[in-house]
Protein backbone atom coordinates (compact mmCIF):
# COMPACT_ATOMS: atom_id res chain seq x y z
CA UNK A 1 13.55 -46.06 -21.39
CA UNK A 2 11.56 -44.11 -24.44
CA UNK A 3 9.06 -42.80 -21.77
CA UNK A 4 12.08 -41.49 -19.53
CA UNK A 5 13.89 -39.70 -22.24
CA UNK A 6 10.89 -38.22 -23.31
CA UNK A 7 10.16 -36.71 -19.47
CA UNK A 8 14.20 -35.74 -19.32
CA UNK A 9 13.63 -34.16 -22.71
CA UNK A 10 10.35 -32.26 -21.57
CA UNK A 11 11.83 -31.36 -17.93
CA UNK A 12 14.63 -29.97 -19.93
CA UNK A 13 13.07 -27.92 -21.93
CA UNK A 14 11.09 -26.27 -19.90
CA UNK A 15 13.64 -25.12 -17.49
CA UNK A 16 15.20 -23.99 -20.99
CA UNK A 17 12.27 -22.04 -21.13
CA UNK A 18 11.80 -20.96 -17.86
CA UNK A 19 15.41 -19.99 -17.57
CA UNK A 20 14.41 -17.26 -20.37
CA UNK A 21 11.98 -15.57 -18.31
CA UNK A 22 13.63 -15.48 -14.94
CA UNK A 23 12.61 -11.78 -13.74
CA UNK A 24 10.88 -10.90 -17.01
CA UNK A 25 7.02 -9.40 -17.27
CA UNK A 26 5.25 -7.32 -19.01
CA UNK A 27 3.80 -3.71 -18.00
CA UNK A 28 0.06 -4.37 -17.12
CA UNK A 29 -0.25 -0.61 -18.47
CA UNK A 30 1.53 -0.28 -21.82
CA UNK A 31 2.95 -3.64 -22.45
CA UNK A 32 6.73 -2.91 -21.99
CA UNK A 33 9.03 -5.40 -21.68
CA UNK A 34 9.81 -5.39 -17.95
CA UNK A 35 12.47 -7.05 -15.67
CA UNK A 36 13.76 -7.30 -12.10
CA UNK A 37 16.85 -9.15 -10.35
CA UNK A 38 16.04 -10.20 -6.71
CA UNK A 39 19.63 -9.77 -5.70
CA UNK A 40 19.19 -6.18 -6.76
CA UNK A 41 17.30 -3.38 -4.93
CA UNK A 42 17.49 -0.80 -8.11
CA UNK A 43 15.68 -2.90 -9.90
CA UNK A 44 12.33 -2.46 -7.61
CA UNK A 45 10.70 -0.06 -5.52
CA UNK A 46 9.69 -2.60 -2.59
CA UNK A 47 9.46 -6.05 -1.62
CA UNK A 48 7.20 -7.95 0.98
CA UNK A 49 7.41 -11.73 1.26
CA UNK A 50 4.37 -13.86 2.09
CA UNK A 51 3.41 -17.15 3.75
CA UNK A 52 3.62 -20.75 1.54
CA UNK A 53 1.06 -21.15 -0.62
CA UNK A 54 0.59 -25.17 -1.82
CA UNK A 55 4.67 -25.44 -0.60
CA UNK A 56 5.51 -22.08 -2.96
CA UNK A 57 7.07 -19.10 -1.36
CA UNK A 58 5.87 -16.02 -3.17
CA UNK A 59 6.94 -12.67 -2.88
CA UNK A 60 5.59 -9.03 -3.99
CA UNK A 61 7.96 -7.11 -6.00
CA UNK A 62 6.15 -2.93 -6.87
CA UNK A 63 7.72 -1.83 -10.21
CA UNK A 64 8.21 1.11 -11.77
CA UNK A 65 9.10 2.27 -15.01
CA UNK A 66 8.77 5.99 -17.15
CA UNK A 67 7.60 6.60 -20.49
CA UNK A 68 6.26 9.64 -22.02
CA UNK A 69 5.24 11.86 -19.40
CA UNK A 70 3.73 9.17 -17.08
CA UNK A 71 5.56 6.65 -14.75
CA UNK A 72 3.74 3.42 -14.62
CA UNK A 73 3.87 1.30 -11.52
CA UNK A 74 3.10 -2.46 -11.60
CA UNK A 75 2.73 -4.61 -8.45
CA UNK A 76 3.86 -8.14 -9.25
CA UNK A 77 4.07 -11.66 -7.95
CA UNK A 78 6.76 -13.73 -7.97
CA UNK A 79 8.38 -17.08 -6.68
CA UNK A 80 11.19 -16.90 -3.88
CA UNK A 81 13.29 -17.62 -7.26
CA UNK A 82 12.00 -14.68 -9.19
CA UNK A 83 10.36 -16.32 -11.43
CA UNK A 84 6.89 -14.18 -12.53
CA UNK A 85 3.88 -15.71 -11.87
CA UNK A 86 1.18 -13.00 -12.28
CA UNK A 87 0.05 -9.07 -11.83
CA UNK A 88 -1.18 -7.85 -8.26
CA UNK A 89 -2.20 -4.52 -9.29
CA UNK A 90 -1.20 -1.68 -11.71
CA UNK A 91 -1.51 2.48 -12.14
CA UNK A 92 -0.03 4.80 -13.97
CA UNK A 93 0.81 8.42 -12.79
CA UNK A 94 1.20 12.06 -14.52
CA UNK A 95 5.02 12.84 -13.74
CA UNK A 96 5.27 16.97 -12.80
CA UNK A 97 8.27 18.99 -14.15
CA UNK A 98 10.46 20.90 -11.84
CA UNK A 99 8.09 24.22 -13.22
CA UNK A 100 4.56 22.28 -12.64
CA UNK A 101 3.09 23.68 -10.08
CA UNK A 102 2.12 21.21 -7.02
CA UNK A 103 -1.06 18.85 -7.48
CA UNK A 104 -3.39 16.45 -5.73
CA UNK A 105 -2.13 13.33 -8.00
CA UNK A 106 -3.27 10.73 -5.35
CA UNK A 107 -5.76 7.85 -6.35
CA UNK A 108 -8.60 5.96 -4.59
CA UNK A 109 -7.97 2.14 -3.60
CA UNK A 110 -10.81 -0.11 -3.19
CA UNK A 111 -13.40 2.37 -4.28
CA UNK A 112 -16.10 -0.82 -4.43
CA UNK A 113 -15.82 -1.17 -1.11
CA UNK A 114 -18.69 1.23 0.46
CA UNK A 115 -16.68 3.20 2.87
CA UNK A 116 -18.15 4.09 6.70
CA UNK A 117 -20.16 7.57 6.74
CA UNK A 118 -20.11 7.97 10.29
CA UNK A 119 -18.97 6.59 13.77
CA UNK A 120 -19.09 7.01 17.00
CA UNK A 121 -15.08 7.43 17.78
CA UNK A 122 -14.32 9.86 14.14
CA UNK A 123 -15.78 12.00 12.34
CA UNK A 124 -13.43 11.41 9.53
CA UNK A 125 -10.72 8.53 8.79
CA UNK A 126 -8.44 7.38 6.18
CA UNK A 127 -4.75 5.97 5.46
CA UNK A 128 -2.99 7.15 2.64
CA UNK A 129 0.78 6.11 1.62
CA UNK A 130 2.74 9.63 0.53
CA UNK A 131 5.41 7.01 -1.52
CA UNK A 132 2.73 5.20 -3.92
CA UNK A 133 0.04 8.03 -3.70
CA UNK A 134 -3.01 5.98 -2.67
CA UNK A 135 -5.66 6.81 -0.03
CA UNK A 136 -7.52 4.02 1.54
CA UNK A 137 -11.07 5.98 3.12
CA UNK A 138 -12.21 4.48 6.41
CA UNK A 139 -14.94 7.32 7.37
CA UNK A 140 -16.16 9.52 5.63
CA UNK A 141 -19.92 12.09 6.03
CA UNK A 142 -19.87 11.76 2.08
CA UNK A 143 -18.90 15.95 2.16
CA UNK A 144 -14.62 15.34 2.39
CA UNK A 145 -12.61 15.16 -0.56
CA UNK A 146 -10.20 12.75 0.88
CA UNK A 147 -7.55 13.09 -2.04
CA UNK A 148 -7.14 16.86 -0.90
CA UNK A 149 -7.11 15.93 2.67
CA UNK A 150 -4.15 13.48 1.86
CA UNK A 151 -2.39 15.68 0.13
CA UNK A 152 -2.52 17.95 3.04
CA UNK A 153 -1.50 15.80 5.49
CA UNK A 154 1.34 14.57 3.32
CA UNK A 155 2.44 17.72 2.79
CA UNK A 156 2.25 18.58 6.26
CA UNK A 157 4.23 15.61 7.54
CA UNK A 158 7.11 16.14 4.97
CA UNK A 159 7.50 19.91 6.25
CA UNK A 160 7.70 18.97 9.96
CA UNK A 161 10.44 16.40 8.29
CA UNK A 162 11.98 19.49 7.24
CA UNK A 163 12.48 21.12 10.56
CA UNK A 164 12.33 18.06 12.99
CA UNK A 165 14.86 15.29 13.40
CA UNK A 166 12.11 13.34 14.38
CA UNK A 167 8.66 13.98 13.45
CA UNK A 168 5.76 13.62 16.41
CA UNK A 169 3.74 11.07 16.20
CA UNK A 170 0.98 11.69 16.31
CA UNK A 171 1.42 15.30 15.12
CA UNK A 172 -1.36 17.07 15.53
CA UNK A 173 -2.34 19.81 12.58
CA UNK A 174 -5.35 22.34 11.80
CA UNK A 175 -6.29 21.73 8.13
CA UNK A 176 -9.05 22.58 5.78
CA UNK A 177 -10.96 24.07 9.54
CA UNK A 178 -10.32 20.49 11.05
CA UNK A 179 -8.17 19.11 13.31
CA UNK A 180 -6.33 16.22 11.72
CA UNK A 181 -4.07 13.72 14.10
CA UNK A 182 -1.46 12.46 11.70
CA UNK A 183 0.20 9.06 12.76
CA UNK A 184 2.83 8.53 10.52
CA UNK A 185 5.75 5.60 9.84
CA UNK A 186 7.55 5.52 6.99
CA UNK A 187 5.89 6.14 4.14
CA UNK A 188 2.30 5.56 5.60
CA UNK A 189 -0.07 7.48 7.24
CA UNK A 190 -3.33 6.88 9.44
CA UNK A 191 -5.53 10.28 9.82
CA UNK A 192 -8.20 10.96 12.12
CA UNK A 193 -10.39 13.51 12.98
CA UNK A 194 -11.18 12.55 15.93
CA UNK A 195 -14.54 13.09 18.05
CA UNK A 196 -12.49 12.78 21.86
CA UNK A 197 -9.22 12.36 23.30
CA UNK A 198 -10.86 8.69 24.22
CA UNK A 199 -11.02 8.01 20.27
CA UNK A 200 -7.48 9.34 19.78
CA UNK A 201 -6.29 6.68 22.40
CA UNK A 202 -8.34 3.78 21.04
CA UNK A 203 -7.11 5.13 17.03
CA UNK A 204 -3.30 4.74 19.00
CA UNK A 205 -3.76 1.08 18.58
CA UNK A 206 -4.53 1.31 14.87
CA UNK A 207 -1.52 3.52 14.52
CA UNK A 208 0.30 0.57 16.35
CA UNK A 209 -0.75 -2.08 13.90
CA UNK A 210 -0.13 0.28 11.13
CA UNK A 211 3.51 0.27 12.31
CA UNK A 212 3.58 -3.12 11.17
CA UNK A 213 1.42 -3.67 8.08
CA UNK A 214 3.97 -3.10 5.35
CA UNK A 215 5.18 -6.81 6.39
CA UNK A 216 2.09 -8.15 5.05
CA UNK A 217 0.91 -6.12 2.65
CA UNK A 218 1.09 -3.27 0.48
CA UNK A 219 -2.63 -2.63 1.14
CA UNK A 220 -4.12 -2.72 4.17
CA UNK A 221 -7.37 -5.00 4.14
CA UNK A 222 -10.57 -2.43 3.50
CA UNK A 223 -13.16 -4.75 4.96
CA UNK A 224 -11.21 -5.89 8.37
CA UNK A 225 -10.34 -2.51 8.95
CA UNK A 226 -14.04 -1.25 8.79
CA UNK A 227 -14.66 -4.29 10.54
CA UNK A 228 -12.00 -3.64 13.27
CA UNK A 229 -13.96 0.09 13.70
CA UNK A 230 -16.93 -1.42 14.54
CA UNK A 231 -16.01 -4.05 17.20
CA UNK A 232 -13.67 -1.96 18.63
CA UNK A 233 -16.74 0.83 19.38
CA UNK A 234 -18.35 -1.81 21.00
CA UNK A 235 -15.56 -2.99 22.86
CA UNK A 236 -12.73 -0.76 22.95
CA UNK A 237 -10.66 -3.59 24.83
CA UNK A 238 -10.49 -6.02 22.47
CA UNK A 239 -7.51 -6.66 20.81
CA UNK A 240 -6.25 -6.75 16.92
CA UNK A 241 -3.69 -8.72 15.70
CA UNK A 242 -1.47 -6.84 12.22
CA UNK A 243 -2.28 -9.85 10.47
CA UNK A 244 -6.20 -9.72 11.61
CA UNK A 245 -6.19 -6.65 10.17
CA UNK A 246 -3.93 -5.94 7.58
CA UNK A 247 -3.35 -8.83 5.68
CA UNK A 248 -5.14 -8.82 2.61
């Protein structure tokens, strides 16, 4: 009887405790006192659920909070309950004022990851998302300053938004003395430079998968995608699965 009370008495108080910190974490960045209700959308700036792990359902939640003259954004990991269970990833970004002029304020994901300097289908390649600022380089000569290309293409895709009810994808746009195909969906974007119309049809079916990779991930998977490159030079027929590709 001792031994059960004992267990009651510790079960108890840690769901005491755990009760406390339902939603609760701290800012990765500055240390702020952070908090999010699942039931509530304001509260986060996107959500992607993921397979069991060891019976647990976890879920993503991207948070983002100002101070100063920055806005800090923390990607978190929860249980289907809400209940923190670690960081994912965390930035910070320099918030403009209404009389700041315009500025390339994206940042590089998965810099350690060497990225391809040529191939046979691009000459250059890289998805960016125009929401969270981050540009993921596929191909690059080594010569391209891919932050200023994303910008471009970002702000090229929200000015067709301006005068289209429905942007073209792909839209098709001369920038920096290149021709950049812009596949866009959302708040992501796959660009190409592409060496053929043969490579723009084969870089269709990355567009295609891209479609669907915000289910599994906020970022795409660096290595399968350089991966996916390769085969798919070799043999443009086989065929890629979103979760092959983009789950990470």
């Amino acid at each position: 009887m001792a031994g059960r009370q004992i267990h009651d008495d510790r079960r108890s108080r840690l769901e005491k405790e755990r009760s406390l910190v339902r939603g609760q974490f701290q800012c990765q960045v500055c240390g702020e006192p952070l908090s999010i209700d699942p039931e509530d959308e304001k509260t986060f700036l996107s959500k992607t659920e993921h397979d069991e792990v060891f019976g647990m359902q976890l879920v993503t939640y991207r948070v983002a909070h100002v101070t100063g003259d920055e806005r800090h954004i923390n990607a978190i990991i929860a249980d289907h309950e809400g209940y923190f269970r670690g960081h994912r990833d965390s930035y910070s970004e320099k918030i403009l004022r209404e009389d700041q002029p315009r500025i390339n304020h994206f940042w590089t994901i998965f810099r350690e990851i060497p990225t391809l300097s040529e191939s046979q289908l691009v000459k250059l390649a890289f998805i960016t998302d125009r929401r969270e600022r981050w540009v993921l380089e596929v191909v690059n000569p080594g010569s391209v300053k891919m932050r200023d290309l994303a910008f471009m293409a970002v702000d090229c895709v929200e000015e067709a938004e301006k005068f289209c009810d429905s942007v073209p994808s792909p839209l098709i746009s001369n920038m920096a003395d290149r021709e950049l195909v812009i596949w866009s969906r959302d708040s992501r974007l796959l660009c190409v430079e592409a060496k053929s119309s043969k490579a723009v049809a084969l870089m269709d079916r990355f567009a295609t998968l891209l479609q669907n990779s915000q289910q599994y991930s906020h970022f795409p998977s660096k290595h399968m995608i350089i991966l996916a490159m390769r085969v798919i030079e070799k043999n443009p027929s086989f065929l890629f699965t979103p979760d092959l590709v983009f789950h990470f």
